[in-house]
C-alpha atoms as a PDB file:
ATOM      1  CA  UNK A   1      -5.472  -3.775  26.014  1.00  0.00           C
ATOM      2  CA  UNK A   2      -4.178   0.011  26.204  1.00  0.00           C
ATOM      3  CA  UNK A   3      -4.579   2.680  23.535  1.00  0.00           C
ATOM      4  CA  UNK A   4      -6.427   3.627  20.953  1.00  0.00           C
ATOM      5  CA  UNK A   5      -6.482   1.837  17.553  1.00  0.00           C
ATOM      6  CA  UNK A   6      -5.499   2.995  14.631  1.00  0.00           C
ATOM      7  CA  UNK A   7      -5.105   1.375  11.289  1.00  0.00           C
ATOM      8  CA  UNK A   8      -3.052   3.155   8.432  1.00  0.00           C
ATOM      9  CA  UNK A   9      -5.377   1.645   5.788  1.00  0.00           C
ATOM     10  CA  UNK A  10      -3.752   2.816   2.315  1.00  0.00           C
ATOM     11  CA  UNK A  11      -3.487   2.826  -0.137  1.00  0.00           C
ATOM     12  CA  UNK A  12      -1.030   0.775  -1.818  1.00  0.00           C
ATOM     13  CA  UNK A  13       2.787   2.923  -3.217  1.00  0.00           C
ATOM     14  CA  UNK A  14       1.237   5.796  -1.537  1.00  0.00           C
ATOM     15  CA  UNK A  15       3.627   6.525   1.876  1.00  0.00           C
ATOM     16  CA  UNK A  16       1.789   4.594   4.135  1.00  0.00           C
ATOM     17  CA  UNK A  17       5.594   2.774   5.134  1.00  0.00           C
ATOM     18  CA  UNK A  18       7.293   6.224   5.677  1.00  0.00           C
ATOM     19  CA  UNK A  19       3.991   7.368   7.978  1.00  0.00           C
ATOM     20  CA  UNK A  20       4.449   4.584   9.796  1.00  0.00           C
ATOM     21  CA  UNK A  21       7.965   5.026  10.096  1.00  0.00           C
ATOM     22  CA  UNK A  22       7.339   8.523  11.208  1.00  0.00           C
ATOM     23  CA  UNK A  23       4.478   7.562  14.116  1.00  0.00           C
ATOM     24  CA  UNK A  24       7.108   4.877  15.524  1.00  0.00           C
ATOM     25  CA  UNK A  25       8.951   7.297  16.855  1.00  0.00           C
ATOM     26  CA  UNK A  26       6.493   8.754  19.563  1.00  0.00           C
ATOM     27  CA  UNK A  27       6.675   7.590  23.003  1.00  0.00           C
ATOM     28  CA  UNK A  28       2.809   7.301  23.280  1.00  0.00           C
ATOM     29  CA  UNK A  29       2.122   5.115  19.834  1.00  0.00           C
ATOM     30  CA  UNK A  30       3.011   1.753  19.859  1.00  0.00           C
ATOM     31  CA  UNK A  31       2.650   0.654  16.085  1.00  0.00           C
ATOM     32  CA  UNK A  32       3.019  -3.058  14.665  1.00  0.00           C
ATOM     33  CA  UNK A  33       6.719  -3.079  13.329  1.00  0.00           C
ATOM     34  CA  UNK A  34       6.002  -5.655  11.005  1.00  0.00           C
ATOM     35  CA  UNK A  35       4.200  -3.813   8.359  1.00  0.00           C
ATOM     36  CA  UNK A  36       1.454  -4.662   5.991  1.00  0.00           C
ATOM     37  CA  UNK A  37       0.561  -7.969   7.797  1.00  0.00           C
ATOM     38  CA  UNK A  38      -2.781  -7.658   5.905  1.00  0.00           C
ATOM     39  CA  UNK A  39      -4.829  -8.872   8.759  1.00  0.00           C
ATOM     40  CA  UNK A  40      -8.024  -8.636   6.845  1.00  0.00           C
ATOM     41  CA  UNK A  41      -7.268  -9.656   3.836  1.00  0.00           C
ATOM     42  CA  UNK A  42      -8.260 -13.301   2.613  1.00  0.00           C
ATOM     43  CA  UNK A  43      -5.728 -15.461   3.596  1.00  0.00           C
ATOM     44  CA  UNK A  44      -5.372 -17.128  -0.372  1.00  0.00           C
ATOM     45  CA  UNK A  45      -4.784 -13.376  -1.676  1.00  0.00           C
ATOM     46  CA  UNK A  46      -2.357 -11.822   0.948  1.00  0.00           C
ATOM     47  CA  UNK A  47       1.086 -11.582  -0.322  1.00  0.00           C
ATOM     48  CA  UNK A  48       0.628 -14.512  -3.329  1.00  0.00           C
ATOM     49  CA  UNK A  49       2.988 -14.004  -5.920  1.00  0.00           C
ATOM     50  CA  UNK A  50       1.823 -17.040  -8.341  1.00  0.00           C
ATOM     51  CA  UNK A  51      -1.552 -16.489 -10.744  1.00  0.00           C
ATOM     52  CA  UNK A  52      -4.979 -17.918  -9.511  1.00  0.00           C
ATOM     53  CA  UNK A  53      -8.104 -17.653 -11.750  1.00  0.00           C
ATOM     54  CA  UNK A  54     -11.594 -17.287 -10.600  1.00  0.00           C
ATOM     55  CA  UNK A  55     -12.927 -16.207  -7.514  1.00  0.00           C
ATOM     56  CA  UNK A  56     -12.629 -16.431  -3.725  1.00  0.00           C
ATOM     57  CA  UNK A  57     -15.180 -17.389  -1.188  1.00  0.00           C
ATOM     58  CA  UNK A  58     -15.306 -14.369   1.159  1.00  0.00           C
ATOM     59  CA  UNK A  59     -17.165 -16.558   3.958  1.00  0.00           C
ATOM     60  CA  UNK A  60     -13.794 -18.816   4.595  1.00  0.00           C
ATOM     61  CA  UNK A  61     -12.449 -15.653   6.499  1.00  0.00           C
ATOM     62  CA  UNK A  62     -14.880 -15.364   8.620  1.00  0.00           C
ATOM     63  CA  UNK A  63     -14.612 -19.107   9.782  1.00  0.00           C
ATOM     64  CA  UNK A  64     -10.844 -18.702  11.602  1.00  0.00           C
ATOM     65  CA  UNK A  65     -10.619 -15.263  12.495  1.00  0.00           C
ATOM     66  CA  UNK A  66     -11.581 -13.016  15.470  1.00  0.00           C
ATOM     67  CA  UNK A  67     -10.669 -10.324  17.622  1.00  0.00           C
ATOM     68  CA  UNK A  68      -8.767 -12.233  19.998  1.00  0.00           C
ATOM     69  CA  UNK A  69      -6.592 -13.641  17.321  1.00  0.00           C
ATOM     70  CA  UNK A  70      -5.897  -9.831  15.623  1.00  0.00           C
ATOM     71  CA  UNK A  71      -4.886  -8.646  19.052  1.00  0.00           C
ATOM     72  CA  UNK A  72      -2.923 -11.834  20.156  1.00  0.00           C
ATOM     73  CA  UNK A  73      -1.012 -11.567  16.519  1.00  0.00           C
ATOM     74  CA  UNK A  74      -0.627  -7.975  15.702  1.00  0.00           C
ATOM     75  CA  UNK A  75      -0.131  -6.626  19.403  1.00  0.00           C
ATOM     76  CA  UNK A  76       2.169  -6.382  22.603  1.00  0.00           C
ATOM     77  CA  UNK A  77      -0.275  -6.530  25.542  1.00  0.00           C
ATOM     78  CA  UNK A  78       2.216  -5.139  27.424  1.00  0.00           C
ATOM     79  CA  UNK A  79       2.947  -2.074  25.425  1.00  0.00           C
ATOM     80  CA  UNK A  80       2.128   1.832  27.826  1.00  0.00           C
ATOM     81  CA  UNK A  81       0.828   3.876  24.970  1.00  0.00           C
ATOM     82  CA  UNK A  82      -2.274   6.019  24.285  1.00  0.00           C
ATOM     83  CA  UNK A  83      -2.570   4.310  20.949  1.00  0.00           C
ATOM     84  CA  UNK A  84      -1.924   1.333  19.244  1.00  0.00           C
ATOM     85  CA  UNK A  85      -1.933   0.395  15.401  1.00  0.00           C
ATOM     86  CA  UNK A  86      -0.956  -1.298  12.342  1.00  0.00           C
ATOM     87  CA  UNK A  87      -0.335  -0.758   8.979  1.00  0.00           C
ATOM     88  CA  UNK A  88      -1.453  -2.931   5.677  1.00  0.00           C
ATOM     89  CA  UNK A  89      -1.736  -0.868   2.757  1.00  0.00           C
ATOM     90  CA  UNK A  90      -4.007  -3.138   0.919  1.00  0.00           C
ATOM     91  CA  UNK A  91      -7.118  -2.850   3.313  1.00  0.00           C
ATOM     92  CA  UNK A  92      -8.857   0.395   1.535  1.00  0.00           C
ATOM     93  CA  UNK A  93      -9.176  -0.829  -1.701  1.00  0.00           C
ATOM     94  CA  UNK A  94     -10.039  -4.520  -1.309  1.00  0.00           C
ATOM     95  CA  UNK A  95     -13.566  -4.477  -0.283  1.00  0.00           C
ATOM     96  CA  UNK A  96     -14.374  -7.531   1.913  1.00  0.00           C
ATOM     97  CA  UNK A  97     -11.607  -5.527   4.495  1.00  0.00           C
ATOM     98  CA  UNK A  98     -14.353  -2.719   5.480  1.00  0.00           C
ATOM     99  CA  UNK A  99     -16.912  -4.862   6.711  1.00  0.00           C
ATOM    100  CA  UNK A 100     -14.373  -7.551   8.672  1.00  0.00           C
ATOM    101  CA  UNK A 101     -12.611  -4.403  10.534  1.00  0.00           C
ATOM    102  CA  UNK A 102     -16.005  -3.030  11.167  1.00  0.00           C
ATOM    103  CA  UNK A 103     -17.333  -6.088  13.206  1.00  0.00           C
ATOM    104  CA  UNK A 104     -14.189  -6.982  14.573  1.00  0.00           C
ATOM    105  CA  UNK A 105     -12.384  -3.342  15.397  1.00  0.00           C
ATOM    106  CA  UNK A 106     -15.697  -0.755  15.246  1.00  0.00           C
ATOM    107  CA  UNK A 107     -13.898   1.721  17.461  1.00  0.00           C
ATOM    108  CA  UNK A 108     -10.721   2.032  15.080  1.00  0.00           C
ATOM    109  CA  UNK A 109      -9.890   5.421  13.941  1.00  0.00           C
ATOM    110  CA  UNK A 110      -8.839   4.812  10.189  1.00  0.00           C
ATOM    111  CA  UNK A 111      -5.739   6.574   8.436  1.00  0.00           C
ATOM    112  CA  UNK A 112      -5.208   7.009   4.718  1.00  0.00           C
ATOM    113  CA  UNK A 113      -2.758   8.408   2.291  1.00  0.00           C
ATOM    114  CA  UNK A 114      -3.683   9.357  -1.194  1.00  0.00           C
ATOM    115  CA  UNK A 115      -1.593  10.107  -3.567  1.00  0.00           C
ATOM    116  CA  UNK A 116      -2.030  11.515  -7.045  1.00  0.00           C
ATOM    117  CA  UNK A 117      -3.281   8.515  -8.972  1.00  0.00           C
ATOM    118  CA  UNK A 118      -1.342   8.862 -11.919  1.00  0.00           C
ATOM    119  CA  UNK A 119       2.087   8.707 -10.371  1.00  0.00           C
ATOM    120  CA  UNK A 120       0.335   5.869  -7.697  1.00  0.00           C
ATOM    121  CA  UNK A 121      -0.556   3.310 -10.760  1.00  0.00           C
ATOM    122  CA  UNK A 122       2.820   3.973 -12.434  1.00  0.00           C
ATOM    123  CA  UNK A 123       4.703   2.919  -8.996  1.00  0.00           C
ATOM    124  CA  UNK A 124       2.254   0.097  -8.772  1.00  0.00           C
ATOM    125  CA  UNK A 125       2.795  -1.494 -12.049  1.00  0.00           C
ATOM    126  CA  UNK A 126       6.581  -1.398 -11.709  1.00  0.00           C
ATOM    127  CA  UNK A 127       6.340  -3.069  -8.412  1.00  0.00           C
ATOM    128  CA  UNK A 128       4.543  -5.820  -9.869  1.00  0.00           C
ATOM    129  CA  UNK A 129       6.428  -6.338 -12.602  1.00  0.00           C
ATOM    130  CA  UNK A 130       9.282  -6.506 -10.229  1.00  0.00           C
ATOM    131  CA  UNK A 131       7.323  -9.456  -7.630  1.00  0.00           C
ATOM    132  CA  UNK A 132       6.344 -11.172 -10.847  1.00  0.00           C
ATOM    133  CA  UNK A 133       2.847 -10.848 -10.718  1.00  0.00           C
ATOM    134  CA  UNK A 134       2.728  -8.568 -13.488  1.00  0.00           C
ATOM    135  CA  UNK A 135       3.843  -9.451 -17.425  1.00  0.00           C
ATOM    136  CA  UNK A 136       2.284  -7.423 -19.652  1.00  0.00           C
ATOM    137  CA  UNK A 137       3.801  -3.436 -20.605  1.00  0.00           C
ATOM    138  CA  UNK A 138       1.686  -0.706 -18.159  1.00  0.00           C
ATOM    139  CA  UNK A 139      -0.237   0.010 -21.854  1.00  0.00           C
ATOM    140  CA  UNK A 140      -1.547  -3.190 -22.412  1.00  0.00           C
ATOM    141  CA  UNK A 141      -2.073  -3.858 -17.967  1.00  0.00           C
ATOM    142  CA  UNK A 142      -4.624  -0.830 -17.764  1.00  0.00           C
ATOM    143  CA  UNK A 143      -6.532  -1.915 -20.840  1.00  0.00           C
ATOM    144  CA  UNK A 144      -6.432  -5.330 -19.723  1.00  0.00           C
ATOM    145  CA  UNK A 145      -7.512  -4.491 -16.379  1.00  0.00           C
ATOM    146  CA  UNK A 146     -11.116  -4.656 -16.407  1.00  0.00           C
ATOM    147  CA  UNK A 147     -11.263  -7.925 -18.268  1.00  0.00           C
ATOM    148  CA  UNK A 148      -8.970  -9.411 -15.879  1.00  0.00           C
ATOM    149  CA  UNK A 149     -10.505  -8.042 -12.882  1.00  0.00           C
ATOM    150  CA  UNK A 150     -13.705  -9.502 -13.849  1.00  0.00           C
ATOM    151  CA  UNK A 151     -11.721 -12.917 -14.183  1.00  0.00           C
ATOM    152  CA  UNK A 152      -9.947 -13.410 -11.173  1.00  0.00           C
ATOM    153  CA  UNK A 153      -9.968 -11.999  -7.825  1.00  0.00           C
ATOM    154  CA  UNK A 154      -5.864 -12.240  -7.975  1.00  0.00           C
ATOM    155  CA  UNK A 155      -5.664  -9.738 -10.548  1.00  0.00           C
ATOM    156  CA  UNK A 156      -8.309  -6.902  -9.107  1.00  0.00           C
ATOM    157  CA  UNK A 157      -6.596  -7.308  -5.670  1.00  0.00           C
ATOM    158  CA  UNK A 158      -2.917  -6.933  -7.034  1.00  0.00           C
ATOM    159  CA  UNK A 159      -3.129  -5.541 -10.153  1.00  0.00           C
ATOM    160  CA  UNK A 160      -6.256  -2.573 -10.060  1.00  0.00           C
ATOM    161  CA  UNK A 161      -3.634   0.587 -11.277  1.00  0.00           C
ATOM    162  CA  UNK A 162      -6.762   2.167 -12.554  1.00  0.00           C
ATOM    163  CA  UNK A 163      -9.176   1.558  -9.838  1.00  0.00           C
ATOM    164  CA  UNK A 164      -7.335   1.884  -6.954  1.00  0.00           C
ATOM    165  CA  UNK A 165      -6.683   5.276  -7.619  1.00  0.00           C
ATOM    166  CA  UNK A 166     -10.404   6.493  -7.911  1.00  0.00           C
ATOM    167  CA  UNK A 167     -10.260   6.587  -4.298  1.00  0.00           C
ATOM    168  CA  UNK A 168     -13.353   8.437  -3.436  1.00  0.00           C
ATOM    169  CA  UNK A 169     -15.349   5.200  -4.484  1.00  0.00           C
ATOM    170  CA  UNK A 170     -13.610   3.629  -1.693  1.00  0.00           C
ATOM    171  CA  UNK A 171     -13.834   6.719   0.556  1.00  0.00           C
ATOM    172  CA  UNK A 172     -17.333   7.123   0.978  1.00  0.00           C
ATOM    173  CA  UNK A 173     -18.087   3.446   1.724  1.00  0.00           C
ATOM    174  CA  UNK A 174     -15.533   4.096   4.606  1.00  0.00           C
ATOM    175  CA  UNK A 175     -17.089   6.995   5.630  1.00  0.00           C
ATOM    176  CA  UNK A 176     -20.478   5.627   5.582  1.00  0.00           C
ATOM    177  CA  UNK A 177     -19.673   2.635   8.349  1.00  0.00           C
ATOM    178  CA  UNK A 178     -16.807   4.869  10.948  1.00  0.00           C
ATOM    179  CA  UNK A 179     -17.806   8.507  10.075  1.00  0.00           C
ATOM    180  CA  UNK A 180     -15.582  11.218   8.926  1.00  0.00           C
ATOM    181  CA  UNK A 181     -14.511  11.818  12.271  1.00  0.00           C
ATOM    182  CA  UNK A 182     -13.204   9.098  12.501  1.00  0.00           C
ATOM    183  CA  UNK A 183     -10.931   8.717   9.552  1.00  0.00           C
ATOM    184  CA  UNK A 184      -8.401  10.827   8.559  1.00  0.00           C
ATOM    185  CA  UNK A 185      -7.043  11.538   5.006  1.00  0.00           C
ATOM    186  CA  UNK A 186      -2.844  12.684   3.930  1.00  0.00           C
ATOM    187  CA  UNK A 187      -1.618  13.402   0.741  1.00  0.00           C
ATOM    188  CA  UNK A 188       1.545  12.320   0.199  1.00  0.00           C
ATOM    189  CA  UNK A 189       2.368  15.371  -1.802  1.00  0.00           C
ATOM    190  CA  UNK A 190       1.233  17.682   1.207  1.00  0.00           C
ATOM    191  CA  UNK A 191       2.676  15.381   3.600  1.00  0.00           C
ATOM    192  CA  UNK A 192       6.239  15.562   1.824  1.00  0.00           C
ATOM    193  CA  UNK A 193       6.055  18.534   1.567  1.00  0.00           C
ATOM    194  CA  UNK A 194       4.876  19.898   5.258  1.00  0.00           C
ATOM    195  CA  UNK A 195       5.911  16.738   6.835  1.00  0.00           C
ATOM    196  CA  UNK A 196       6.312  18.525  10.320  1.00  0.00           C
ATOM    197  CA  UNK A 197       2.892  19.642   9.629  1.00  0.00           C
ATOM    198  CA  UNK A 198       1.180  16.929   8.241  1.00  0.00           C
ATOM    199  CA  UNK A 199       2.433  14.703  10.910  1.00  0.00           C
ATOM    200  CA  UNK A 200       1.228  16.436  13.952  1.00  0.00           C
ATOM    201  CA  UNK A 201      -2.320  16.611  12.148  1.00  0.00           C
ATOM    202  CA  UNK A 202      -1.748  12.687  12.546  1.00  0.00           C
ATOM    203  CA  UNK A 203      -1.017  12.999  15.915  1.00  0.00           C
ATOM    204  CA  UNK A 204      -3.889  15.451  16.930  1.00  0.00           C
ATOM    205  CA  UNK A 205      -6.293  12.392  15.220  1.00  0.00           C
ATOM    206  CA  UNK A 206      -4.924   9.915  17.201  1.00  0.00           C
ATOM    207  CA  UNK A 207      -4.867  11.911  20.470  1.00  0.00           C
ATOM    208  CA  UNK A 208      -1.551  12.021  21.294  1.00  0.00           C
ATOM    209  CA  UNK A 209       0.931  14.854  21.806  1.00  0.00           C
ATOM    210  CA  UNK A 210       1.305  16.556  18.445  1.00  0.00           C
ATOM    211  CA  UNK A 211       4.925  18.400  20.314  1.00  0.00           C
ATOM    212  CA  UNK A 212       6.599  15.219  20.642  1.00  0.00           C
ATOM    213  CA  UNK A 213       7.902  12.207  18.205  1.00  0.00           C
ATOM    214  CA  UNK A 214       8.765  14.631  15.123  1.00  0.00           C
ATOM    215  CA  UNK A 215      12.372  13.448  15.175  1.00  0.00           C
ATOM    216  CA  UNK A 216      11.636  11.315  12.045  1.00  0.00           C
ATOM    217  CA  UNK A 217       9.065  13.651   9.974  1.00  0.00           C
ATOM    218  CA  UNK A 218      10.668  14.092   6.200  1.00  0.00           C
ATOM    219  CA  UNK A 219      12.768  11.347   6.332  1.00  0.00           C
ATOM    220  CA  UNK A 220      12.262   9.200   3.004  1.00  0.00           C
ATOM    221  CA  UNK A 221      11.347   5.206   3.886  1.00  0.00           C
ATOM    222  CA  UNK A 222      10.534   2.369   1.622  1.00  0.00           C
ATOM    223  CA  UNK A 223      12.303   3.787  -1.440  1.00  0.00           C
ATOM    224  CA  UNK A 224      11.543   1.917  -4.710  1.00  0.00           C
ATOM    225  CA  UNK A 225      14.049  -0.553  -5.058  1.00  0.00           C
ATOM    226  CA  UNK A 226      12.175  -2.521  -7.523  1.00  0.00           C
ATOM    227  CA  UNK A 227      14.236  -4.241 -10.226  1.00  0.00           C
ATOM    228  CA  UNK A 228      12.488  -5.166 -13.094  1.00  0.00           C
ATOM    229  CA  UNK A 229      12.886  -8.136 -15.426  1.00  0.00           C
ATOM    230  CA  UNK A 230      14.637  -7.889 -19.343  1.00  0.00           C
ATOM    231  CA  UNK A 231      11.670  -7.652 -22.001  1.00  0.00           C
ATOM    232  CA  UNK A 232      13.048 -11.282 -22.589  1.00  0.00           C
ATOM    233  CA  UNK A 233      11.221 -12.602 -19.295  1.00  0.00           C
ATOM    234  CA  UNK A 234       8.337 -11.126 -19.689  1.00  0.00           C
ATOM    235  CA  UNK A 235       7.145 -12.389 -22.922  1.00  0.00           C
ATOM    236  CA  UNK A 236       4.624 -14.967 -21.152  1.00  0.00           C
ATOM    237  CA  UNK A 237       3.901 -16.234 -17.373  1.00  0.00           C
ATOM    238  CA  UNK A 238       6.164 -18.984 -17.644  1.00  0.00           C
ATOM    239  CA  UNK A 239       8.992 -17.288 -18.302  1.00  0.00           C
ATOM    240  CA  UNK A 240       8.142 -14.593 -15.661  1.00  0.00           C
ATOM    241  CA  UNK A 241       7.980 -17.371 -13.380  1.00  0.00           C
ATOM    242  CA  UNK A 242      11.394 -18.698 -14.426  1.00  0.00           C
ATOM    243  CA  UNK A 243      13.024 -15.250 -13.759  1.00  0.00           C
ATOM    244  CA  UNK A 244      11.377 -14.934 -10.606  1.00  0.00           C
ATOM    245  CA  UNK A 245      12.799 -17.933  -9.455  1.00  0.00           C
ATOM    246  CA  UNK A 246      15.979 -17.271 -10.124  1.00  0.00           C
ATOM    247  CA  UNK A 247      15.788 -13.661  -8.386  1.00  0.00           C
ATOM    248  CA  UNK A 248      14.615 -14.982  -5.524  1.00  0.00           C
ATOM    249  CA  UNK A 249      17.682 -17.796  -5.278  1.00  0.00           C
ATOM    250  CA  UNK A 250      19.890 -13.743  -5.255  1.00  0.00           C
ATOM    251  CA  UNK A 251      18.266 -12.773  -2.965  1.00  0.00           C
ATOM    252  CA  UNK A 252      18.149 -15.680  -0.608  1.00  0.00           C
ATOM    253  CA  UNK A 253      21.999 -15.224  -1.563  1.00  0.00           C
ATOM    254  CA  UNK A 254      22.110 -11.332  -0.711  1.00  0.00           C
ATOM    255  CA  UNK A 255      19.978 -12.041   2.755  1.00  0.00           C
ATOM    256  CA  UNK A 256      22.658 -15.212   3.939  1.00  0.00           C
ATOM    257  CA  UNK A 257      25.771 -12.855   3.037  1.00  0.00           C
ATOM    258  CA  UNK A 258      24.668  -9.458   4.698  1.00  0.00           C
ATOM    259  CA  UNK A 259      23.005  -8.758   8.169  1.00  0.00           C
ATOM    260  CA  UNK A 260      22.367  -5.261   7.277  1.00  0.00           C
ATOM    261  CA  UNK A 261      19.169  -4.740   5.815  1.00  0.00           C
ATOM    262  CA  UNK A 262      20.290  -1.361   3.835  1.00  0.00           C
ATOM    263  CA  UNK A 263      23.338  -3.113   2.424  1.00  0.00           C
ATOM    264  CA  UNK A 264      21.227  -5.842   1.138  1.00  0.00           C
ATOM    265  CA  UNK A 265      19.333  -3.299  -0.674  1.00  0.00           C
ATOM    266  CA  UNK A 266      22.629  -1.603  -2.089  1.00  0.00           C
ATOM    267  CA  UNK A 267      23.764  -5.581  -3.024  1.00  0.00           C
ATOM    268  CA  UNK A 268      20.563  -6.746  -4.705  1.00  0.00           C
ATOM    269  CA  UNK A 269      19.963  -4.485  -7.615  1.00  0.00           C
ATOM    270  CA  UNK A 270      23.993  -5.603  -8.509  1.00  0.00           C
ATOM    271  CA  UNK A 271      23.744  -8.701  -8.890  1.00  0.00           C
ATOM    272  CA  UNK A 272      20.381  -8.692 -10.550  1.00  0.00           C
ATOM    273  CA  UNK A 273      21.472  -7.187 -13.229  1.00  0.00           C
ATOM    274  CA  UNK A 274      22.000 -11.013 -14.310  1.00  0.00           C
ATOM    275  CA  UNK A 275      17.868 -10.976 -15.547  1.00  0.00           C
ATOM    276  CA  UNK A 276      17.073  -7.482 -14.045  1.00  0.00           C
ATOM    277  CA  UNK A 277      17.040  -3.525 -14.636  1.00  0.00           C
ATOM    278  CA  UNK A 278      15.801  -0.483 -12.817  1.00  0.00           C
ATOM    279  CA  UNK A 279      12.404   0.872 -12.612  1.00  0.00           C
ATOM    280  CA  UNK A 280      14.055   4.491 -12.401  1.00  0.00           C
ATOM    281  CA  UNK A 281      15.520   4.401 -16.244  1.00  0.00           C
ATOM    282  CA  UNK A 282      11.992   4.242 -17.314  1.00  0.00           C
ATOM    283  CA  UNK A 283       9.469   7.351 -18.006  1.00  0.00           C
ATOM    284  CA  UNK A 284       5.686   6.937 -18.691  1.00  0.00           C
ATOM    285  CA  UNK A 285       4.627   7.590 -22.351  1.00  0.00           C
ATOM    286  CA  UNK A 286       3.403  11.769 -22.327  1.00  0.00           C
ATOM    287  CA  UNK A 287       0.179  10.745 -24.059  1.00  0.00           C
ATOM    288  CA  UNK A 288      -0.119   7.414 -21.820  1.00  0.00           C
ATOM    289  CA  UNK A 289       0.074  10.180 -18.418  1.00  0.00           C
ATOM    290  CA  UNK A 290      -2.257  12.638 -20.411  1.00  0.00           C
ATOM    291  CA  UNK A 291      -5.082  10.171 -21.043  1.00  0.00           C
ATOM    292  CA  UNK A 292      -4.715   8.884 -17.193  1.00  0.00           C
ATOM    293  CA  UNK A 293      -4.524  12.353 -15.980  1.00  0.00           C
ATOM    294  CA  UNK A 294      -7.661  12.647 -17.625  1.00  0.00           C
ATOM    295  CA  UNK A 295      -9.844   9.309 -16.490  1.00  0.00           C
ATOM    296  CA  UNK A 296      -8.518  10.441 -13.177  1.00  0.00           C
ATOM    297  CA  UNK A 297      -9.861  13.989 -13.073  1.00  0.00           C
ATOM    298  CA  UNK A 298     -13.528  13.537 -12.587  1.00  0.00           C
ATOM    299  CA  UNK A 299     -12.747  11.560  -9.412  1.00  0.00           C
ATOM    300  CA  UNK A 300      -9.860  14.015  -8.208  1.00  0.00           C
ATOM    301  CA  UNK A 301     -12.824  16.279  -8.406  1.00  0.00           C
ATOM    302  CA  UNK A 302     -15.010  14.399  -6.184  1.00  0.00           C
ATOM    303  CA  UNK A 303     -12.779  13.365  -3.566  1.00  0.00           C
ATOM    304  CA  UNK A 304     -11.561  17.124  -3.566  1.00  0.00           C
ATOM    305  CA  UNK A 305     -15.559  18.111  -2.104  1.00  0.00           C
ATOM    306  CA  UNK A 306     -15.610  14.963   0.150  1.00  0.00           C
ATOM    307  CA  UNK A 307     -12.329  15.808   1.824  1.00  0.00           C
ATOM    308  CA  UNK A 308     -12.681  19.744   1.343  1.00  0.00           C
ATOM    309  CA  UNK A 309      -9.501  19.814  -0.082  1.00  0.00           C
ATOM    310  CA  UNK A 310      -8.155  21.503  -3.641  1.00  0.00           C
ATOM    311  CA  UNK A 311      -5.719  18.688  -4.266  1.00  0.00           C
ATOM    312  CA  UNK A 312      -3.371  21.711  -5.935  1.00  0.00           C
ATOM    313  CA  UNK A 313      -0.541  19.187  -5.662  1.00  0.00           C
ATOM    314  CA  UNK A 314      -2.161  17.149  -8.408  1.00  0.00           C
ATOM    315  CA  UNK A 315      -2.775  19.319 -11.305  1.00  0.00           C
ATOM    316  CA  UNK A 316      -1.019  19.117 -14.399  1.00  0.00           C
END
């Protein structure tokens, strides 16, 4: 098959949607347009909404999937393009994904976005709380988090706000098995910023024309249109459950009455208002962001020497 790979790796409610976006529109790149199809990620964990205590056997991946099936499923053998990729945000962070892209995909160059991890667990947590997975107020889910990690598999895969966002633990296991040549790291501040920029730094990495497919470069994608459930719901798992249903049912609703993906976006957050609010009418606590701000420096630190860059964008 043509191309180079590429996989935009992650992390998770860190712009790896509006990169992708942004790459789709050169002639050379042929990217997946079904994003985060999560490939590599345990087939019981990707995309499960409902609880599930205890741990996962990491061997059962390795008994149905190869390299034939990941290019058979995730791309067109008759695309013309200098490279090829796919995006699942969740592959960085959840550690049995290294070694499975490794044996399967060892010539893959590796793309990630980080973005300040303070602002990344806040998005996180609201997200969750909006898929159900999450119950508990953001206090009470990053003290929790260890304990619950430890517990279940489900919880450190979809709801690590703290870990996730020390990403140079991640980074130099990554390093270590492709080389820093062969990965290359955006900020999401930077890249907002200088997205004309940042993008044909992307380009240059993947060996493609850096000149051409900037048509799209600082346009916004994958906004958060989380709604979140009424304290009410999420008292205890059952009743996060209930509401969950019952937002789904609107938006099975919203999807049968409107074609148009944007307008279903514009519809939903109406009538959800039934069991549902806005993530945007809600600020972190000052002294919650301080003490993250914090735990996070150390590891800003680090991953500001491994990637020989200040990280300006994330100081206080």
């Amino acid at each position: 098959m043509e191309g180079q790979l590429f996989i935009i790796a992650g992390e998770r409610r860190s712009g790896t949607s509006t990169l992708a976006k942004w790459i789709e529109a050169h002639p050379d790149v042929y990217l997946n347009p079904k994003l985060d199809q999560a490939y590599f990620v345990d087939d019981v964990l990707r995309g499960r909404r409902e609880w599930m205590d205890g741990k996962i056997d990491p061997a059962e991946w390795d008994k149905n999937h190869s390299r034939e099936e990941y290019e058979k499923l995730l791309f067109d053998p008759n695309a013309k393009c200098i490279a090829r990729g796919e995006k699942s945000a969740d592959y960085f962070f959840w550690n049995p994904c290294l070694s499975r892209i490794k044996e399967i995909t060892p010539e893959a160059k590796i793309i990630l976005i980080f973005r300040n991890p303070v602002e990344r667990a806040w998005s996180q947590y609201w997200n969750e709380l909006g898929k159900g997975r999450e119950w508990l107020s953001f206090e009470e889910a990053i003290k929790k988090e260890e304990e619950r990690s430890q517990k279940s598999d489900y919880a450190r895969h979809h709801l690590s706000y703290i870990e996730r966002g020390k990403f140079v633990n991640s980074l130099n296991r990554w390093i270590e098995a492709f080389g820093r040549n062969n990965i290359h790291v955006v900020i999401l501040e930077e890249m907002i910023k200088e997205p004309v920029q940042e993008l044909k730094k992307v380009y240059s990495f993947l060996g493609v024309n850096p000149e051409m497919g900037l048509e799209l470069a600082g346009k916004r994608f994958n906004n958060n249109w989380t709604t979140i459930p009424y304290a009410f719901w999420r008292k205890n798992k059952m009743l996060i459950k209930t509401e969950s249903a019952i937002n789904n049912l609107i938006k099975r609703f919203v999807k049968l009455a409107y074609s148009d993906v944007y307008k279903r976006r514009l519809m939903s957050p109406k009538l959800e208002r039934i069991t549902r609010f806005e993530q945007k009418q809600v600020s972190m606590n000052p002294q919650t962001r301080e003490e993250l701000h914090n735990l996070f420096e150390p590891f800003n630190q680090e991953l500001s020497k491994v990637i020989n860059n200040p990280l300006t964008a994330w100081s206080k």
